[in-house]
Protein backbone atom coordinates (compact mmCIF):
# COMPACT_ATOMS: atom_id res chain seq x y z
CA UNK A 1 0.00 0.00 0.00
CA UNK A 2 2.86 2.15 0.82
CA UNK A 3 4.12 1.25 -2.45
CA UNK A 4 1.04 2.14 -4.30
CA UNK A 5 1.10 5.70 -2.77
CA UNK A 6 4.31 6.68 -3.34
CA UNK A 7 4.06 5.47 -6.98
CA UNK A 8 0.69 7.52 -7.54
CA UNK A 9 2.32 10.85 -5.86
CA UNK A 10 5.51 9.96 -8.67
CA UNK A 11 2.78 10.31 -11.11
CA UNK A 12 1.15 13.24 -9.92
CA UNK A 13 4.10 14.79 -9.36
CA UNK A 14 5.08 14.36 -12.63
CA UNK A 15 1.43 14.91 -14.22
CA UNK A 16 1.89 18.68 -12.16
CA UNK A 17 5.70 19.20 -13.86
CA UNK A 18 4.21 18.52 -17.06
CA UNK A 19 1.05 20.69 -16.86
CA UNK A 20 2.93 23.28 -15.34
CA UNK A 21 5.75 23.68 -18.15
CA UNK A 22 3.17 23.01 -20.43
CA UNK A 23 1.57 26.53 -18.55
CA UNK A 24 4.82 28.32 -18.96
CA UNK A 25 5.57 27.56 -22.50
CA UNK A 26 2.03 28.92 -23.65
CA UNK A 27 2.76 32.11 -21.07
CA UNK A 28 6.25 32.58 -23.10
CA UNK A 29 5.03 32.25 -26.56
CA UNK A 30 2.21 35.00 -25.55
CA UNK A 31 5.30 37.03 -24.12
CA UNK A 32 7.09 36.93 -27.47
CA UNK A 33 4.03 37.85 -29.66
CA UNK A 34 3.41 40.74 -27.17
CA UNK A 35 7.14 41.90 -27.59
CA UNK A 36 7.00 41.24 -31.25
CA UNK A 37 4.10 43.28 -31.63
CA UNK A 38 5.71 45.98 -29.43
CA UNK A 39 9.06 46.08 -31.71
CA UNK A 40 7.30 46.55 -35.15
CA UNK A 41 5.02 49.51 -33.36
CA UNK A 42 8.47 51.08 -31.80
CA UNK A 43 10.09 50.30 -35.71
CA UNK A 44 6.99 51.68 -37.17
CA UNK A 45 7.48 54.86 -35.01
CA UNK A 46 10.73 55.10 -35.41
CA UNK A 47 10.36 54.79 -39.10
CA UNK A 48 7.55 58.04 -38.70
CA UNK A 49 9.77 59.86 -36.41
CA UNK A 50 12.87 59.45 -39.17
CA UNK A 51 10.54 60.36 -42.00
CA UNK A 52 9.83 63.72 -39.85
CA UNK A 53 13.42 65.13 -39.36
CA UNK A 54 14.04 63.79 -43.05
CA UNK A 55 11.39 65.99 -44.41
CA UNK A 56 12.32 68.98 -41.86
CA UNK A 57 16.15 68.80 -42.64
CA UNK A 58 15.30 68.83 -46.55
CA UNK A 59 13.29 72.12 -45.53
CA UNK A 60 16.01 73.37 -43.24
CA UNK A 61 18.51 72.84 -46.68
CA UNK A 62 15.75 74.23 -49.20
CA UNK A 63 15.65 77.46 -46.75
CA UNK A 64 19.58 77.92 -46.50
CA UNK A 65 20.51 77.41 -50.13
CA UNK A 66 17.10 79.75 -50.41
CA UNK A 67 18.89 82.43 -48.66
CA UNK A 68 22.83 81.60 -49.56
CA UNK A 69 20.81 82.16 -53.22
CA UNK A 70 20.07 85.85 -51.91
CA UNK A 71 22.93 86.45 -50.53
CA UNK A 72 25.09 85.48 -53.80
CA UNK A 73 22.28 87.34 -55.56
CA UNK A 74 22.53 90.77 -53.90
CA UNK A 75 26.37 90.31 -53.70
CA UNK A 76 26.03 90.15 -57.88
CA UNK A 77 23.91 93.37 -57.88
CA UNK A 78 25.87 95.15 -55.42
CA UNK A 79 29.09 94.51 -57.81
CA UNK A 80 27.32 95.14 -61.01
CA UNK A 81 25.87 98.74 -59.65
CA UNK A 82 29.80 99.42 -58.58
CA UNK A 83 30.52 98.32 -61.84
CA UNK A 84 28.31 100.41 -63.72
CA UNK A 85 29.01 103.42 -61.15
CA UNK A 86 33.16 103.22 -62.14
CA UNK A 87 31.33 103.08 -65.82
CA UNK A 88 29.45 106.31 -65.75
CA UNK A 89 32.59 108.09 -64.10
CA UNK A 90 34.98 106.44 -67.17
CA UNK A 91 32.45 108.01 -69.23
CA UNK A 92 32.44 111.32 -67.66
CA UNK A 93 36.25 111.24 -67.79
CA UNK A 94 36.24 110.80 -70.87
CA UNK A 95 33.90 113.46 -72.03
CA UNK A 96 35.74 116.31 -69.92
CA UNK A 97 38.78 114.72 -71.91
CA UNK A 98 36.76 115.30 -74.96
CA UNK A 99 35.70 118.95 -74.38
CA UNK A 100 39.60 119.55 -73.14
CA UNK A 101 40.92 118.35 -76.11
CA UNK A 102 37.87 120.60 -78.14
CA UNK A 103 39.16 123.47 -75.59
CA UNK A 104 42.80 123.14 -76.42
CA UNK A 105 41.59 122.73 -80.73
CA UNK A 106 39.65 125.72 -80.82
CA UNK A 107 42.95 127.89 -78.63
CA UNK A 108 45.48 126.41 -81.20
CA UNK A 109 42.78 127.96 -84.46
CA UNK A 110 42.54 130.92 -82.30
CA UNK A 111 46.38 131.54 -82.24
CA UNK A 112 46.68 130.55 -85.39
CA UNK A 113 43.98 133.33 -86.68
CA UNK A 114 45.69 135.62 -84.42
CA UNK A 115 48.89 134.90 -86.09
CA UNK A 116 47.64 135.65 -89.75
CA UNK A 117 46.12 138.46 -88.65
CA UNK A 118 49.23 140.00 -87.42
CA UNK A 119 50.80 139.18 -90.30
CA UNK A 120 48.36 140.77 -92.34
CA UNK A 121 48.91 143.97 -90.42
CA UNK A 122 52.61 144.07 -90.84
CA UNK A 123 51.71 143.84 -94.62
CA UNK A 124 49.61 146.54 -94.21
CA UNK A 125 52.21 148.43 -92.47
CA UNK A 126 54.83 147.78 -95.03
CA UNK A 127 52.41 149.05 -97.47
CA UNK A 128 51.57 152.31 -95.69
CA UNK A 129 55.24 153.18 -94.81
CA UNK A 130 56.00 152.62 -98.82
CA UNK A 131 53.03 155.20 -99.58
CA UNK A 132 54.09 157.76 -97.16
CA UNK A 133 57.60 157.22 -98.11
CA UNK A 134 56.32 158.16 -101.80
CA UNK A 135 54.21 160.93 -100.53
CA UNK A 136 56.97 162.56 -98.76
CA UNK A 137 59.41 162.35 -102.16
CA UNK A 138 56.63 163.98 -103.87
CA UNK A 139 56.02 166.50 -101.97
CA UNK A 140 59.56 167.23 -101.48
CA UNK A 141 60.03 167.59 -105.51
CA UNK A 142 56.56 169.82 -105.45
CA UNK A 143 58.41 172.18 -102.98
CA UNK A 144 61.32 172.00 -105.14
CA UNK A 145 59.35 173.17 -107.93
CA UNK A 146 57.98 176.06 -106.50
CA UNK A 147 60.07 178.71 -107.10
CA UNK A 148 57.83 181.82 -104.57
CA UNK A 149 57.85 179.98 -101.65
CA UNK A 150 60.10 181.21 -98.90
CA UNK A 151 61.91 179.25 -96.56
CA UNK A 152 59.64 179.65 -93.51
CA UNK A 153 56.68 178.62 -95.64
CA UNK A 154 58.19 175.43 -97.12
CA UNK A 155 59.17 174.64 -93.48
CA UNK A 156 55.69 175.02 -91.80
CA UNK A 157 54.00 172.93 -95.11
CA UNK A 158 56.74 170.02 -94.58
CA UNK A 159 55.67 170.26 -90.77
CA UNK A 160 52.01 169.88 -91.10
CA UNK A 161 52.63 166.20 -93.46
CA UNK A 162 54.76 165.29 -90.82
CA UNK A 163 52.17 165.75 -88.38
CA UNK A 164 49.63 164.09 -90.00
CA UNK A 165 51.99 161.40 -90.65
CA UNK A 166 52.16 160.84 -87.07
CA UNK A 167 48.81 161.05 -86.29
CA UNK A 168 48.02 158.61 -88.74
CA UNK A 169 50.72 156.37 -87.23
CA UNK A 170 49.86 157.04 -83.44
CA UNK A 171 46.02 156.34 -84.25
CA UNK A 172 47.25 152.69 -85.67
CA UNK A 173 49.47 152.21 -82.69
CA UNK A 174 46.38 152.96 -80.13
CA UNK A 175 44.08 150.69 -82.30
CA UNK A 176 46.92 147.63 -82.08
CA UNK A 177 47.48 148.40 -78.06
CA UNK A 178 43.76 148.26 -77.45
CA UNK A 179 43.50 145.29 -79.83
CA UNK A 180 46.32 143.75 -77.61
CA UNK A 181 45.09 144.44 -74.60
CA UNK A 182 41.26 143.06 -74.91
CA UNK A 183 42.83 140.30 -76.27
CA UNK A 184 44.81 139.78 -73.33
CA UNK A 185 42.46 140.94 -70.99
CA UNK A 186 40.02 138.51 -72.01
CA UNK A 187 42.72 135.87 -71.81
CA UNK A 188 43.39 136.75 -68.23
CA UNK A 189 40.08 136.67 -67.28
CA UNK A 190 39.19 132.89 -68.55
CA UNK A 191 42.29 131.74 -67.09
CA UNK A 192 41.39 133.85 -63.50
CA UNK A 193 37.68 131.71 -63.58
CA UNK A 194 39.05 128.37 -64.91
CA UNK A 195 41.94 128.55 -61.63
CA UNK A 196 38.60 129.10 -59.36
CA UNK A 197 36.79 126.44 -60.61
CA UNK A 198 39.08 124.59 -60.27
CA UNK A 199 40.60 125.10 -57.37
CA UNK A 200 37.12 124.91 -55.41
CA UNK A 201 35.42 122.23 -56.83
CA UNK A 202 32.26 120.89 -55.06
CA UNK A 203 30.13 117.86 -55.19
CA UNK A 204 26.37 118.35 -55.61
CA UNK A 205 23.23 117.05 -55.26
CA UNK A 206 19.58 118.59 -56.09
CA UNK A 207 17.96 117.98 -53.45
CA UNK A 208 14.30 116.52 -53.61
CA UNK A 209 10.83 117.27 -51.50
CA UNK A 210 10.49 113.75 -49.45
CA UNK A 211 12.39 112.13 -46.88
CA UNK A 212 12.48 108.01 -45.96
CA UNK A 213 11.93 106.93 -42.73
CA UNK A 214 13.13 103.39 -41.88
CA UNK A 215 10.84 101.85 -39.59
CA UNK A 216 11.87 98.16 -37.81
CA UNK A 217 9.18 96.11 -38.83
CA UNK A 218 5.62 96.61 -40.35
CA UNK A 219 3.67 96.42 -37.53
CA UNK A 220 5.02 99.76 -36.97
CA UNK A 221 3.24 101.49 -39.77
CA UNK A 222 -0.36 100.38 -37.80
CA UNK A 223 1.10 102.27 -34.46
CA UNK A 224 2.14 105.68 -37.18
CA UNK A 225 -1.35 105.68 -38.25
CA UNK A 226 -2.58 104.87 -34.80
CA UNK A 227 -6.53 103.71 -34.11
CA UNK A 228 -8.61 105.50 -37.26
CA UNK A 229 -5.60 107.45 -37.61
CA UNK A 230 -5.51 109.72 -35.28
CA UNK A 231 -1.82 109.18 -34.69
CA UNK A 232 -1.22 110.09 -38.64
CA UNK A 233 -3.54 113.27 -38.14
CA UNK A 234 -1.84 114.30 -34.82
CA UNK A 235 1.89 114.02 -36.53
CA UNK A 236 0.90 116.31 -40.11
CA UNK A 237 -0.61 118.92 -37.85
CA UNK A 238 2.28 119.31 -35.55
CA UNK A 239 4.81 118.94 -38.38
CA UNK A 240 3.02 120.90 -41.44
CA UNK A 241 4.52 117.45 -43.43
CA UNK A 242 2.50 114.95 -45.30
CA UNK A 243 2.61 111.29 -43.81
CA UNK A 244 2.81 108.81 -46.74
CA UNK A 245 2.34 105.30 -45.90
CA UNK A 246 2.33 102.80 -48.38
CA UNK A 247 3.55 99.18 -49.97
CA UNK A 248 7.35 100.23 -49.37
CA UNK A 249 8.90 97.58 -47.21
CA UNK A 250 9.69 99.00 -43.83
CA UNK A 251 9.48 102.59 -44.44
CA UNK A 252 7.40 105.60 -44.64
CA UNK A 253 7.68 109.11 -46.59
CA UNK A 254 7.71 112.60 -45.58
CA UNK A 255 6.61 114.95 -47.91
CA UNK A 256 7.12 118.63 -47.73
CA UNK A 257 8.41 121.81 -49.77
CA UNK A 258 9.67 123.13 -46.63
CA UNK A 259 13.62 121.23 -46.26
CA UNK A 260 13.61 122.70 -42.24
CA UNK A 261 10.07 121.20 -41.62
CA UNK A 262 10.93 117.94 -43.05
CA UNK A 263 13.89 117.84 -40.97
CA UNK A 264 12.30 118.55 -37.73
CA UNK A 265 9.16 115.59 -38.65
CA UNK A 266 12.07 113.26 -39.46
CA UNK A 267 14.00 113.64 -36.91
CA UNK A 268 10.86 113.55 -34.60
CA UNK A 269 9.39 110.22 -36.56
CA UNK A 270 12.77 108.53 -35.58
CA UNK A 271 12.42 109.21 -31.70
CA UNK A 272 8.88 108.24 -31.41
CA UNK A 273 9.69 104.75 -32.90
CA UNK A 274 12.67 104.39 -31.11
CA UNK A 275 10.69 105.57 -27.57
CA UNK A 276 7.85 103.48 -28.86
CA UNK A 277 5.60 105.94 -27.08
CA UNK A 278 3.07 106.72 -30.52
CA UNK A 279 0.05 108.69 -29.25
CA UNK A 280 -1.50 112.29 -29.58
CA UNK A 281 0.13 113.64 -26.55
CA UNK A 282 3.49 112.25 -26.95
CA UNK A 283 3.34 113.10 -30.56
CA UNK A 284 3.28 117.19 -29.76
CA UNK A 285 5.64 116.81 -26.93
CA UNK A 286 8.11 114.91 -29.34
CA UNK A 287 7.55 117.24 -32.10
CA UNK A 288 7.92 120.47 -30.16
CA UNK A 289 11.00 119.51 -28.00
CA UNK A 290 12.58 118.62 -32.09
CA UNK A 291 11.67 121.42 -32.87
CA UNK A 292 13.65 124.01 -30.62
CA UNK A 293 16.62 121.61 -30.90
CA UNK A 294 16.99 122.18 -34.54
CA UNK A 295 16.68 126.37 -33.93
CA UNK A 296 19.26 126.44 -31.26
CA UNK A 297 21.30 124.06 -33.80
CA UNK A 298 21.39 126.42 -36.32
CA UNK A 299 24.04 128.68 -35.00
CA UNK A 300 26.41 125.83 -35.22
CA UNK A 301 25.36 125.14 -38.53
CA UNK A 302 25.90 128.57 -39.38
CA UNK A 303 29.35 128.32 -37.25
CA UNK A 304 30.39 125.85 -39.55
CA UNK A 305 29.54 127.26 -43.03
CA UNK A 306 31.78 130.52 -41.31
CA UNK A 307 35.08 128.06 -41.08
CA UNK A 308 34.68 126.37 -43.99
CA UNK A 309 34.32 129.73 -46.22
CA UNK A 310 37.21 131.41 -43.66
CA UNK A 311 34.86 134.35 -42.87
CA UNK A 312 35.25 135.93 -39.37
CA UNK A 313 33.64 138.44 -37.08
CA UNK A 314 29.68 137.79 -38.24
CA UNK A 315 27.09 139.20 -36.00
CA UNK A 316 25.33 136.27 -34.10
CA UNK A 317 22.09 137.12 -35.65
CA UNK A 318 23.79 136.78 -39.13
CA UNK A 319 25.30 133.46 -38.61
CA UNK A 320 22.19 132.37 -37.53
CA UNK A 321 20.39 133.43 -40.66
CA UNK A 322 23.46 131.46 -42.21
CA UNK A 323 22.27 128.13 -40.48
CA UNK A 324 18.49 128.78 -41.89
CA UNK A 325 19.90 128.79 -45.04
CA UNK A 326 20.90 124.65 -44.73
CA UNK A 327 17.08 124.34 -44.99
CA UNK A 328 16.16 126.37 -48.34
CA UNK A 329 17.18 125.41 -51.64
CA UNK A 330 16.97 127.59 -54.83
CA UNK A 331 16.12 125.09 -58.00
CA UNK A 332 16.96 122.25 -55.92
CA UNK A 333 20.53 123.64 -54.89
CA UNK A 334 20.99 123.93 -50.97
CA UNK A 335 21.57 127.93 -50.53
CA UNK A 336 24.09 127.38 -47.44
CA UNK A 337 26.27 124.89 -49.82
CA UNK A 338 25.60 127.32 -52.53
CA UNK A 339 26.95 130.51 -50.36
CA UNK A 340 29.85 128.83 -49.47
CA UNK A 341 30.67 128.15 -52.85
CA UNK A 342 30.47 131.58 -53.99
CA UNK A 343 32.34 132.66 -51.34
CA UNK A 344 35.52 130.47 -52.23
CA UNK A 345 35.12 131.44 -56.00
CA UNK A 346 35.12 134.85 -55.07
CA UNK A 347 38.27 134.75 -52.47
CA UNK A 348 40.23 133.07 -54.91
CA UNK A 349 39.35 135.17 -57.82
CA UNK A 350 40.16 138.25 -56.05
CA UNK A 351 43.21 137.05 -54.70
CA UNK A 352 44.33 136.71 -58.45
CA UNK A 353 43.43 139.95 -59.21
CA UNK A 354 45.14 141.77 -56.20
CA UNK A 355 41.89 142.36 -54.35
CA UNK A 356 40.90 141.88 -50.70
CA UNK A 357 39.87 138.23 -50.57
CA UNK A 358 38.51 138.42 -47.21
CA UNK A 359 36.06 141.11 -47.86
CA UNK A 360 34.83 139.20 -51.23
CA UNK A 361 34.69 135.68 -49.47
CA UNK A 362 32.71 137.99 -46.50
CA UNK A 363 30.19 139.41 -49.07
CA UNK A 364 30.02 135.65 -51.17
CA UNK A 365 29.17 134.16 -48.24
CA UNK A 366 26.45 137.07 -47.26
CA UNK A 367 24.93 137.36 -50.70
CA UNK A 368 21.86 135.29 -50.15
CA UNK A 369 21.41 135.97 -46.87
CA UNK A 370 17.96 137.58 -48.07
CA UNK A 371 16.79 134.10 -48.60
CA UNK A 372 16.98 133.12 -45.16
CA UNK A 373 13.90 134.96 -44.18
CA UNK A 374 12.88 136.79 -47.77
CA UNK A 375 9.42 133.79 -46.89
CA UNK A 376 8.16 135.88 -44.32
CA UNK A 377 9.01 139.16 -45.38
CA UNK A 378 7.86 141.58 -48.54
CA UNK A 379 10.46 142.20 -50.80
CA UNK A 380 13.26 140.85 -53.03
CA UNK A 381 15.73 138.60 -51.38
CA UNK A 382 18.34 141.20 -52.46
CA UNK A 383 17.09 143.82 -50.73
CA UNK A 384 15.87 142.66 -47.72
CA UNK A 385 19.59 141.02 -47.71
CA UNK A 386 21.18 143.95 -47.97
CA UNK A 387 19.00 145.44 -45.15
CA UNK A 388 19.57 142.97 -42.58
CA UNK A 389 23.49 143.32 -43.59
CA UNK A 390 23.17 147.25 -42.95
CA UNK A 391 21.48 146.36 -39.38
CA UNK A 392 23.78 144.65 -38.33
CA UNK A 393 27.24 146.40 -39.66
CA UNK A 394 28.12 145.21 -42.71
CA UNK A 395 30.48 147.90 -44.73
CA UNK A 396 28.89 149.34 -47.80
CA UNK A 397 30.96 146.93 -50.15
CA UNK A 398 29.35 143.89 -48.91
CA UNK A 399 25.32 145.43 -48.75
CA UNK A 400 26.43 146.97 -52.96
CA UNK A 401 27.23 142.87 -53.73
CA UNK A 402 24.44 141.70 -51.80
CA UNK A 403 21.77 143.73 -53.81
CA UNK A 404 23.87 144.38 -56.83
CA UNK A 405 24.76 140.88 -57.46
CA UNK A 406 21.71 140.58 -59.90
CA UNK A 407 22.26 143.71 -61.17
CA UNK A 408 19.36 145.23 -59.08
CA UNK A 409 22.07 148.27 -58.74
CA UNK A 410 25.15 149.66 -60.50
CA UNK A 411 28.37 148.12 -58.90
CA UNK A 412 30.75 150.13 -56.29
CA UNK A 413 33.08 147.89 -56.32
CA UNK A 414 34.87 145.00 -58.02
CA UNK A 415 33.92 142.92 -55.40
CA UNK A 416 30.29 143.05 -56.19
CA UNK A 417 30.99 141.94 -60.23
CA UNK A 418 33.75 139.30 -58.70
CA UNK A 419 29.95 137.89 -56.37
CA UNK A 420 28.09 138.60 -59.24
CA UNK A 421 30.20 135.90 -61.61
CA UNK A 422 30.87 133.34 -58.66
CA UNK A 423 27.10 133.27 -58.06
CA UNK A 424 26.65 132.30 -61.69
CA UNK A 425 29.75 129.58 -61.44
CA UNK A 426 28.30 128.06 -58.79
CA UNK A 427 24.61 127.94 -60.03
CA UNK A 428 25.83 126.50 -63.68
CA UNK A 429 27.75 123.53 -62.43
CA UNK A 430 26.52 120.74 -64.16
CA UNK A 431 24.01 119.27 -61.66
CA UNK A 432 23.58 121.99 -59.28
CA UNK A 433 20.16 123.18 -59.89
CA UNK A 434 16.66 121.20 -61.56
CA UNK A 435 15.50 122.10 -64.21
CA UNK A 436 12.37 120.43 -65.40
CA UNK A 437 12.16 118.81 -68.67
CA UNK A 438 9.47 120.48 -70.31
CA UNK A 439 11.49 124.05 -69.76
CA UNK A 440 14.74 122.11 -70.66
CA UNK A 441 13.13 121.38 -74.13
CA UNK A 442 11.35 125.34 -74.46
CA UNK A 443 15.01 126.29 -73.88
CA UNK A 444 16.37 124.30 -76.88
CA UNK A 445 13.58 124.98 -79.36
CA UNK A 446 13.86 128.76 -78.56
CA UNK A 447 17.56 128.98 -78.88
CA UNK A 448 16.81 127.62 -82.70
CA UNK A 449 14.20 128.99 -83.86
CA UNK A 450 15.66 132.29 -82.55
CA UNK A 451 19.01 131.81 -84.56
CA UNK A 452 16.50 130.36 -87.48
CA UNK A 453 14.79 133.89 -87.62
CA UNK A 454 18.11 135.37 -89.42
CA UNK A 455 18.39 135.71 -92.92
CA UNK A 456 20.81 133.37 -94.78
CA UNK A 457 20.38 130.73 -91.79
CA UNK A 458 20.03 127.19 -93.17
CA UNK A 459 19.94 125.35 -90.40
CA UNK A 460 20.59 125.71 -86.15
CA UNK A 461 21.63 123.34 -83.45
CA UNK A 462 21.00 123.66 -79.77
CA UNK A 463 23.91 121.37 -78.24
CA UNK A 464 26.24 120.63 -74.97
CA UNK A 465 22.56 120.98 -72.74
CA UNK A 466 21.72 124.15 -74.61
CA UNK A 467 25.14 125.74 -73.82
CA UNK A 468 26.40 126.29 -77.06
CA UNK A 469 24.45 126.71 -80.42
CA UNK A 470 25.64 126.02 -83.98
CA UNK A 471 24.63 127.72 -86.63
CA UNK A 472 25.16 126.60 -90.44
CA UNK A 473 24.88 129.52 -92.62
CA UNK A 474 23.78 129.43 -96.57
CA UNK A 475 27.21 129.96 -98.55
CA UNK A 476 26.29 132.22 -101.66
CA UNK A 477 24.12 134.74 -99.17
CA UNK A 478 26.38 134.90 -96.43
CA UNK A 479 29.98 135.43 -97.00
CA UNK A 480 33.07 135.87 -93.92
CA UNK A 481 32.83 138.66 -92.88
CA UNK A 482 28.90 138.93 -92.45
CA UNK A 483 29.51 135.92 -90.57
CA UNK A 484 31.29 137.45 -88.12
CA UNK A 485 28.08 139.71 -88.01
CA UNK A 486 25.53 137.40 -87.72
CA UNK A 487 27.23 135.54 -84.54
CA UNK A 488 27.72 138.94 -82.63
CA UNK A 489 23.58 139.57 -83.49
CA UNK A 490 22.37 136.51 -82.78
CA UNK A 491 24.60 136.20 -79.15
CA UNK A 492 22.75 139.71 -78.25
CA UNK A 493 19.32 138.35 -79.57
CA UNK A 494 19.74 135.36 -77.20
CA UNK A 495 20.84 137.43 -74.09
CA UNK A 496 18.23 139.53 -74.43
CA UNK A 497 15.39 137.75 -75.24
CA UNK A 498 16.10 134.15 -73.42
CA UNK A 499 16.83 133.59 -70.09
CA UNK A 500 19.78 130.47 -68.52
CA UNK A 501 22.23 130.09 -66.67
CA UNK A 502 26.11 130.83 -67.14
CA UNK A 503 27.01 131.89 -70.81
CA UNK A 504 25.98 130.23 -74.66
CA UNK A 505 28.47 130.05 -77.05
CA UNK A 506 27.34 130.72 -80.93
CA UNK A 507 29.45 129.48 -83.73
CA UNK A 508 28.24 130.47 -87.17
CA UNK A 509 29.53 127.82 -89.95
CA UNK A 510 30.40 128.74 -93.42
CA UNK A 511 31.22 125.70 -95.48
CA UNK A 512 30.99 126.38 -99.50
CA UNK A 513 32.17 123.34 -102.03
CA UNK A 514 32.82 123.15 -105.63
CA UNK A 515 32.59 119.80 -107.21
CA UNK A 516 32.80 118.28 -110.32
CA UNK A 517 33.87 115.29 -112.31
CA UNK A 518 36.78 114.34 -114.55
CA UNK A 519 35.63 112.01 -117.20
């Protein structure tokens, strides 16, 4: 019996081993098929999560090669505007070459005309002594002839040719001196100007009627024009400016004639976007405060404009007025820059000539001070110029230029004609003043239809930007010498009936040509 029951627990024992690893294998199996199933969902995943920074690293390298693109892109246009910048000034080179070597042409002809016509006055000189040699041995045998005449009388008749012999001869020798003398005075003068010019050469830059404001972002536009733009409104009223907002990236314009009022709304605009601070209130406080800053700054300006034209001693009130002139331009050329100019060109001129520089750089300087305040006051800029220069001290030389230098008065003094030419230097430098189109192209038509109206004109051309005028005559109606003529009369036609800047040179052309065949 013992026997039996330890042979049945054997068997139970090992019926409950088998059914128990049977248990465990099943459990495994499910283990692996729940791990399985768990590795392809973390693969799948992974797979996703790869796919993701795939696609954002091919955007990250679409955006960079987007903006190393740009980059090479602006780099090209930056180098081909430098390149077409050193173009224009090759080209400009070489025209002032051009009109140098046209300069130094038209001096050699001129010396060469001068030569034959000194030669043909030597001939002419030769010729007369011959004739008055020939009159004096005639007269001589005459006397001899005359058998009643007595000594006394033969001596007072050979007296009186001998006087009219040298009046004849003195009369040529004061035409030849004066000849000489305009000649050379003329020559003087061109080479006095051309030293000036160049010896105070300025850059220049017509100036417009708008402004740019750089803003930092858009959003800042919406804050400028402020909730149903009352910010916009506040800013034009306190400025006098117009506000213009539109699709320009990142900026806005300011429009004004005034130069001083743009200045003071620009220089406003920039502080309120920099305090951030854009409302009614702050607006006026911003604009006002701007405002007396730029008055007390122009007596510095006007400091300045003092040192660089080497003028001394101005009233304060006058250097002042010298500052307000930074902010008014005369056809687009600044009137400070302009003043200073003309001051230079006059020192320098005057200096050649032996003259007091410092009084004629003083009275270039003050010449426009008119301008400065001519807005708010009746009268021409001239005269009220020369007023405020008699307040406050000026001599008499310097109020005569300041009025006389458009020939309002007769001149005093050198000084005022030595103003009166730097002022027209300095205002026909090529691209120192606008000049509108439409009046560019009256300007031209007159200048030929006026040199048309002659007789014996065949045909006119207005070239050089209406500076000079050519004039091709008709051969067998107009010979040399009325050629001569016609140049002087149409020159005084122009001056008196056109108005331009600086000087027009007319040259008259007489071409004739005989041609025929040999056969």
């Amino acid at each position: 019996m013992t026997l039996l029951w330890i042979v049945a627990s054997i068997g139970l024992g090992a019926l409950c081993f088998f059914a128990g690893w049977t248990l465990r294998k099943r459990a495994g199996q499910k283990r692996v098929a729940s791990a399985e199933i768990i590795a392809e969902r973390i693969v799948s995943e992974a797979q996703k999560e790869a796919e993701a920074i795939k696609r954002e690293k091919l955007l990250e390298a679409k955006e960079e090669y987007l903006r190393l693109k740009q980059s090479v892109e602006n780099e090209f246009r930056n180098q081909r505007a430098e390149l077409q910048r050193l173009e224009r000034q090759l080209q400009q080179r070489e025209s002032t070459l051009d009109r140098r070597a046209e300069m130094l042409e038209e001096k050699m002809r001129a010396l060469d005309r001068q030569q034959e016509l000194l030669r043909a006055k030597e001939e002419q000189l030769v010729s007369k002594e011959r004739q008055l040699e020939e009159l004096i041995a005639q007269q001589r045998s005459a006397l001899e002839r005359i058998a009643g005449l007595t000594q006394e009388e033969a001596k007072q008749l050979l007296l009186e040719s001998l006087k009219d012999k040298a009046r004849r001869e003195a009369a040529q020798i004061v035409k030849e001196i004066k000849d000489q003398a305009r000649l050379t005075a003329n020559k003087e003068a061109k080479e006095i100007i051309i030293q000036a010019i160049q010896r105070s050469a300025a850059d220049h830059s017509v100036e417009t009627t708008v402004s740019v404001v750089n803003l930092p972002n858009e959003e800042m536009k919406g804050r400028i024009i402020g909730r149903e733009g009352r910010n916009i409104r506040a800013f034009e009223q306190a400025t006098g400016v117009d506000v213009i907002v539109d699709d320009t990236p990142e900026a806005v314009i300011l429009s004004a004639f005034d130069p001083f009022r743009r200045e003071v709304a620009r220089v406003a605009l920039e502080r309120l976007i920099s305090d951030g601070r854009i409302h009614p209130t702050r607006i006026e406080e911003v604009v006002e405060k701007t405002r007396k800053e730029m008055e007390e700054k122009l007596y510095e300006i006007g400091e300045q404009a003092c040192l660089d034209a080497g003028v001394h001693g101005l009233h304060p009130e006058l250097i002042k007025l010298l500052g307000k002139l930074k902010y008014r331009t005369s056809y687009g050329q600044n009137v400070l820059q302009h003043s200073v100019e003309v001051a230079n060109l006059a020192g320098l001129m005057a200096a050649e000539l032996g003259l007091d520089a410092n009084l004629a750089k003083r009275a270039g300087l003050l010449h426009d001070i008119g301008k400065a305040i001519d807005r708010y006051t009746e009268g021409t800029h001239t005269q009220i110029g020369a007023e405020v220069a008699k307040k406050y001290g000026e001599n008499d030389i310097v109020q005569n230029a300041i009025v006389g230098h458009h020939e309002d008065v007769e001149a005093i003094s050198p000084i005022t004609v030595l103003v009166k030419a730097a002022d027209a230097i300095s205002g026909s430098r090529p691209g120192a003043r606008r000049e509108t189109l439409e009046s560019y192209i009256k300007r031209l038509e007159k200048l030929e239809e006026l040199a048309k109206s002659f007789e014996g004109v065949g045909q006119a051309y207005a070239i050089q930007a209406g500076r000079e005028v050519r004039v091709i005559v008709q051969p067998e109606k107009v010979d040399d010498a009325a050629a001569e003529l016609l140049a002087t009369d149409i020159a005084e036609k122009i001056q008196s009936e056109v108005e331009y800047p600086g000087q027009i040179k007319v040259t008259v052309i007489r071409e004739f040509r005989a041609v025929d065949y040999a056969k």
